[in-house]
C-alpha atoms as a PDB file:
ATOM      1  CA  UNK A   1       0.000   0.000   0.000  1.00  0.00           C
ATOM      2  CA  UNK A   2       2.723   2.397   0.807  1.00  0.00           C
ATOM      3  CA  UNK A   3       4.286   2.038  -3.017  1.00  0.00           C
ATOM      4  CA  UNK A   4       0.707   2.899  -4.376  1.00  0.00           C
ATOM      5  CA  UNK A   5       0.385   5.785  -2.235  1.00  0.00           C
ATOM      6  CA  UNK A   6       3.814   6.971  -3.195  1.00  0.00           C
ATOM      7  CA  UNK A   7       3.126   6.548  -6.727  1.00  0.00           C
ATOM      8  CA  UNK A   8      -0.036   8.519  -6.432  1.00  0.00           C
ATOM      9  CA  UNK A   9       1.665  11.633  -4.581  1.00  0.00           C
ATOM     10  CA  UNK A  10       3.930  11.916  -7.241  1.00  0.00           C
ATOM     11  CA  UNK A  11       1.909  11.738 -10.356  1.00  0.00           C
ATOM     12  CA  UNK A  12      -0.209  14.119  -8.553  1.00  0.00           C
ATOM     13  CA  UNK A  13       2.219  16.766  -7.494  1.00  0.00           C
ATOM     14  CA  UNK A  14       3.542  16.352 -11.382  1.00  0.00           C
ATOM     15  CA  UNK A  15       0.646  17.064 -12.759  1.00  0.00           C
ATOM     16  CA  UNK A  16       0.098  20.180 -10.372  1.00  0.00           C
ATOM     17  CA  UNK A  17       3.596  21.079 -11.113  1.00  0.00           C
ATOM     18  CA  UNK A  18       2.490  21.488 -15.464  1.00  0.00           C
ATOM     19  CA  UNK A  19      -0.136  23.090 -14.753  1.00  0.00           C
ATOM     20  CA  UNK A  20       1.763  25.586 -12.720  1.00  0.00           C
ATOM     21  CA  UNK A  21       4.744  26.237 -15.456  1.00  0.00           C
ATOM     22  CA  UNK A  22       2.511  27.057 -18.825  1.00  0.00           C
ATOM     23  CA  UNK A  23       1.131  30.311 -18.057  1.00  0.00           C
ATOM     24  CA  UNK A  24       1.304  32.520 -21.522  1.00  0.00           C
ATOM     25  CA  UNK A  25       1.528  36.340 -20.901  1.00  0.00           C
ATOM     26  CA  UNK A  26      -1.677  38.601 -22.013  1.00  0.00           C
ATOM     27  CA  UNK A  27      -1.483  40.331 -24.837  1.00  0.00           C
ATOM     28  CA  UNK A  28      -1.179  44.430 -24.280  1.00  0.00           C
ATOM     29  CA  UNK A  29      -4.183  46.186 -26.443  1.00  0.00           C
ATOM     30  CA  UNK A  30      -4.934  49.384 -26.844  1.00  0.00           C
ATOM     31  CA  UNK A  31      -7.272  51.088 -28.894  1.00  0.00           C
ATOM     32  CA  UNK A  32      -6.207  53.635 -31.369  1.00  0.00           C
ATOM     33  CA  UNK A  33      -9.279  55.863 -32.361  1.00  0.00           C
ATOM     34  CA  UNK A  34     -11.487  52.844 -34.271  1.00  0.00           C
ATOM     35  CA  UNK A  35      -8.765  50.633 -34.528  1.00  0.00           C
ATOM     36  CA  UNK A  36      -7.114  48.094 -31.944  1.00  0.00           C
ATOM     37  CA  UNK A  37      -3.521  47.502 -31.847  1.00  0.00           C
ATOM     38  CA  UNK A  38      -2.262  44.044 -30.483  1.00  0.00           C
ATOM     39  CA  UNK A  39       1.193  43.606 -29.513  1.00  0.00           C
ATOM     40  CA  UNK A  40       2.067  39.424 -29.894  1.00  0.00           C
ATOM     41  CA  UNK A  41       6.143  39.682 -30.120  1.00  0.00           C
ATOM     42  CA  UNK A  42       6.057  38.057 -26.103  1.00  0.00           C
ATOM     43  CA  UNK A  43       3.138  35.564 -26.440  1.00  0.00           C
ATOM     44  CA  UNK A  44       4.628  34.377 -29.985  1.00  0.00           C
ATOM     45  CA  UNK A  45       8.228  33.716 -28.337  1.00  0.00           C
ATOM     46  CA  UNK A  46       6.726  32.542 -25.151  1.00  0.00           C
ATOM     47  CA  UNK A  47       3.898  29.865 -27.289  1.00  0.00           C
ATOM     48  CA  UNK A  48       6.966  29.208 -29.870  1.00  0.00           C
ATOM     49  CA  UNK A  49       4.220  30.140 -32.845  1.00  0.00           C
ATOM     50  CA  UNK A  50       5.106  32.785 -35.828  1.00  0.00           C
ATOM     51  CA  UNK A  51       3.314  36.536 -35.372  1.00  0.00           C
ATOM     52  CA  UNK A  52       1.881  36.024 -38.652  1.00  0.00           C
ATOM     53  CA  UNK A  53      -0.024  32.852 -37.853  1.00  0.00           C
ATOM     54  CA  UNK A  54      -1.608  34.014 -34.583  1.00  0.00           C
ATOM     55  CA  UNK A  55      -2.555  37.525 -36.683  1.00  0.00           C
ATOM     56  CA  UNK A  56      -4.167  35.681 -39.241  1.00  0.00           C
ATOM     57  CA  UNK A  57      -6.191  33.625 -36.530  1.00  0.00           C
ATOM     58  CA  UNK A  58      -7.328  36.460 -34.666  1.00  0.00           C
ATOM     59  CA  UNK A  59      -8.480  38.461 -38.417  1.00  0.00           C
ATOM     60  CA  UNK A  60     -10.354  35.649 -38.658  1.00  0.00           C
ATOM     61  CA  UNK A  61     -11.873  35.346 -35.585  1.00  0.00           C
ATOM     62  CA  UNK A  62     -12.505  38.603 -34.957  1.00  0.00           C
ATOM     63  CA  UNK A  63     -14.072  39.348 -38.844  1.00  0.00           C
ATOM     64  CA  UNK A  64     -11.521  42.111 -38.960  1.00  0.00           C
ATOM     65  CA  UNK A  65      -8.977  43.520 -41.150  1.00  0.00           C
ATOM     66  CA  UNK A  66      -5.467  43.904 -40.070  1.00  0.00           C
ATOM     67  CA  UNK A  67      -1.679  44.938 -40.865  1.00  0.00           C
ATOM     68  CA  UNK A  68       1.262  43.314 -39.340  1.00  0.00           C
ATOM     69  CA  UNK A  69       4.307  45.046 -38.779  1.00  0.00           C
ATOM     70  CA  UNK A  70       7.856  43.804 -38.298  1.00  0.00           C
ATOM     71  CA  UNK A  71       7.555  44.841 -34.509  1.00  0.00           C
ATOM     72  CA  UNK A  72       5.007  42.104 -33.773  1.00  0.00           C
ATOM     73  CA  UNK A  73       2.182  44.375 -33.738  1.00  0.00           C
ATOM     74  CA  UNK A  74      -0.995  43.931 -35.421  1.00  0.00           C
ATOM     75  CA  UNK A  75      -3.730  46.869 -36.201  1.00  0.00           C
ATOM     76  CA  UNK A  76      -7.403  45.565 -36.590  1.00  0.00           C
ATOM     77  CA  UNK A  77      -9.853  47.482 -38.086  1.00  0.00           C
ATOM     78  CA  UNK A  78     -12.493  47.724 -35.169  1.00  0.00           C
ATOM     79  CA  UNK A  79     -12.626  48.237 -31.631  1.00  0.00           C
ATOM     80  CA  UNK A  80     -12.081  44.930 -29.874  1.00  0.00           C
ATOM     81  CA  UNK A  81     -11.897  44.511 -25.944  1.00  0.00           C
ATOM     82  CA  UNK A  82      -8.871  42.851 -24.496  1.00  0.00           C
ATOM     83  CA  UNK A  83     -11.487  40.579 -22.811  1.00  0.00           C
ATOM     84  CA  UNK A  84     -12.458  39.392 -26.549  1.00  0.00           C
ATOM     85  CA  UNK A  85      -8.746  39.355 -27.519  1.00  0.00           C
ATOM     86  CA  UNK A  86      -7.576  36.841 -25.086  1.00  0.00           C
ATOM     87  CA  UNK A  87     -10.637  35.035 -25.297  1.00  0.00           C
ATOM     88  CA  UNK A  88      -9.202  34.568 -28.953  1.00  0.00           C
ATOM     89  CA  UNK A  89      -5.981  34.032 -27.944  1.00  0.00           C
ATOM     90  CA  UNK A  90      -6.603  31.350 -25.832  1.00  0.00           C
ATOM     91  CA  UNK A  91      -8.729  29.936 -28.415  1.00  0.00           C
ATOM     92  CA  UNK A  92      -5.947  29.852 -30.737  1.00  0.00           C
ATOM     93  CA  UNK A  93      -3.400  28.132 -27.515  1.00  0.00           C
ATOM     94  CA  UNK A  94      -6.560  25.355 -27.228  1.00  0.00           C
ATOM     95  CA  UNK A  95      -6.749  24.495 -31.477  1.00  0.00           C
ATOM     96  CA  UNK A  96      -2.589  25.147 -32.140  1.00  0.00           C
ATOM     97  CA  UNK A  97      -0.155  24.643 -29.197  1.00  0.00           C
ATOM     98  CA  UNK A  98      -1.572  22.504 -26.346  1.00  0.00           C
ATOM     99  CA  UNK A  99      -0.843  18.672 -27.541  1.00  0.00           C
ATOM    100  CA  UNK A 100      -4.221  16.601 -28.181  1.00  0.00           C
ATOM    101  CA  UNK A 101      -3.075  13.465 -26.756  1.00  0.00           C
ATOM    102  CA  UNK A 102      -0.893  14.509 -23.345  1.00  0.00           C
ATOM    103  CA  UNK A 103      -1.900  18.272 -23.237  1.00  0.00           C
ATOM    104  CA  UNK A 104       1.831  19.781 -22.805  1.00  0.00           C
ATOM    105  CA  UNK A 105       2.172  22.886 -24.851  1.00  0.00           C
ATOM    106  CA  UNK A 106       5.421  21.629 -25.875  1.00  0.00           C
ATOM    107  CA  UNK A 107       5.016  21.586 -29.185  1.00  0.00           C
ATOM    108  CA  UNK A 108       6.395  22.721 -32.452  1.00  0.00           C
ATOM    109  CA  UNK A 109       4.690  23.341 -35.357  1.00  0.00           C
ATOM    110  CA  UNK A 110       5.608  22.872 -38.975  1.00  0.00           C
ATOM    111  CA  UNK A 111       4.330  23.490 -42.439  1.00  0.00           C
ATOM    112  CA  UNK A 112       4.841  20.863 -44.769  1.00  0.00           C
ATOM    113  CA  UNK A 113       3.236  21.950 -48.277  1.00  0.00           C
ATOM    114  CA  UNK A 114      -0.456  23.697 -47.363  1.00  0.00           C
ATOM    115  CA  UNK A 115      -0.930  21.457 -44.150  1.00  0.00           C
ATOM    116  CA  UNK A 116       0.362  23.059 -40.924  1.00  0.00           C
ATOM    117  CA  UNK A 117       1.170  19.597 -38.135  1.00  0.00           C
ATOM    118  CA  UNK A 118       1.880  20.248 -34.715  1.00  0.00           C
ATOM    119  CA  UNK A 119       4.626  17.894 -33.513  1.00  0.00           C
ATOM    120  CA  UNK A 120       4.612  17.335 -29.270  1.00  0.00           C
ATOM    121  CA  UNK A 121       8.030  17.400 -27.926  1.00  0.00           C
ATOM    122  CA  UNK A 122       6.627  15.545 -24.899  1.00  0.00           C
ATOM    123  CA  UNK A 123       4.929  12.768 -25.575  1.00  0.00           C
ATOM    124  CA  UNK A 124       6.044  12.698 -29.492  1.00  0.00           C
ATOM    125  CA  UNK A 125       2.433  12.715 -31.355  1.00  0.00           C
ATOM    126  CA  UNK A 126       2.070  14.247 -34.431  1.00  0.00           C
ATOM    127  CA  UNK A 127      -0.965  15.357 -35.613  1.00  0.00           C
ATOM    128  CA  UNK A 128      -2.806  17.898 -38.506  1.00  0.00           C
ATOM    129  CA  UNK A 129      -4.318  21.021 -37.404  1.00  0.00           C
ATOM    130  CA  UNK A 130      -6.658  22.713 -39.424  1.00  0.00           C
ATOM    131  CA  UNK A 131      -5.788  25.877 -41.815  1.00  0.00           C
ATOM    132  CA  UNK A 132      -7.017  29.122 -41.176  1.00  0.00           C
ATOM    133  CA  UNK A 133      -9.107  30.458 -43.803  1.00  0.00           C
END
C-alpha cells in the first residue's frame, strides 16, 4: 500500500507542477481611435508560434482587417476589448499549441506543403491542425 500511495503523490504533485509552469503572458491592447492595436512579439516567443499565424487567426476570428508590422504588432480594423482578444488568444493556444493526446504545450509546429502539423516534444504525437481560412 505504501508504493501505491507513493506513486499517487507523485503523479499528482507532477501534474500540479504542469499546470503551474505554462502560463502565456496577455497580450497588451490598446485602442487607437477605431482601430485596436495588439502587440504578440512576447506571447509568440513565449507559445513558440510565428506573429503572422496568430494575426491571421485572430483576423479571422474577430471578422476584422489587419496589418502586421515587423515589430510584432498587429492593427485591426475595429474596436475589440482585451477581454475578446484573449478570449481569442486562448482559443488559438486550445486548437494550435496545447498537444491533443498529453496536453503539454510543448510543441512545435511545422508546415509541410499547405498542411500546418503540430509535432509534441513531450509525448512525441504528431498530428494535422486545421488551416485558417
Amino acid at each position: 500500500m505504501e508504493y501505491e500511495e507513493l506513486v499517487n503523490n507523485i503523479l499528482k504533485e507532477k501534474k500540479e507542477n504542469k499546470a503551474d509552469r505554462f502560463n502565456p503572458p496577455e497580450v497588451d491592447v490598446q485602442q487607437v481611435g477605431q482601430r485596436t492595436v495588439v502587440i504578440l512579439d512576447k506571447l509568440s516567443k513565449y507559445i513558440n508560434r510565428p506573429v503572422n499565424h496568430i494575426s491571421k487567426f485572430l483576423m479571422h476570428e474577430l471578422t476584422a482587417p489587419g496589418q502586421i508590422d515587423e515589430s510584432g504588432k498587429v492593427t485591426l480594423g475595429g474596436r475589440f476589448s482585451r477581454r475578446l482578444v484573449n478570449e481569442k488568444i486562448n482559443q488559438y493556444i486550445k486548437e494550435f499549441v496545447v498537444c491533443k493526446q498529453c496536453n503539454s504545450p510543448d510543441t512545435q509546429m511545422e508546415k509541410v506543403e499547405k498542411n500546418y502539423f503540430v509535432k509534441c516534444l513531450g509525448c512525441g504525437a504528431e498530428y494535422p491542425v486545421g488551416r485558417i481560412k
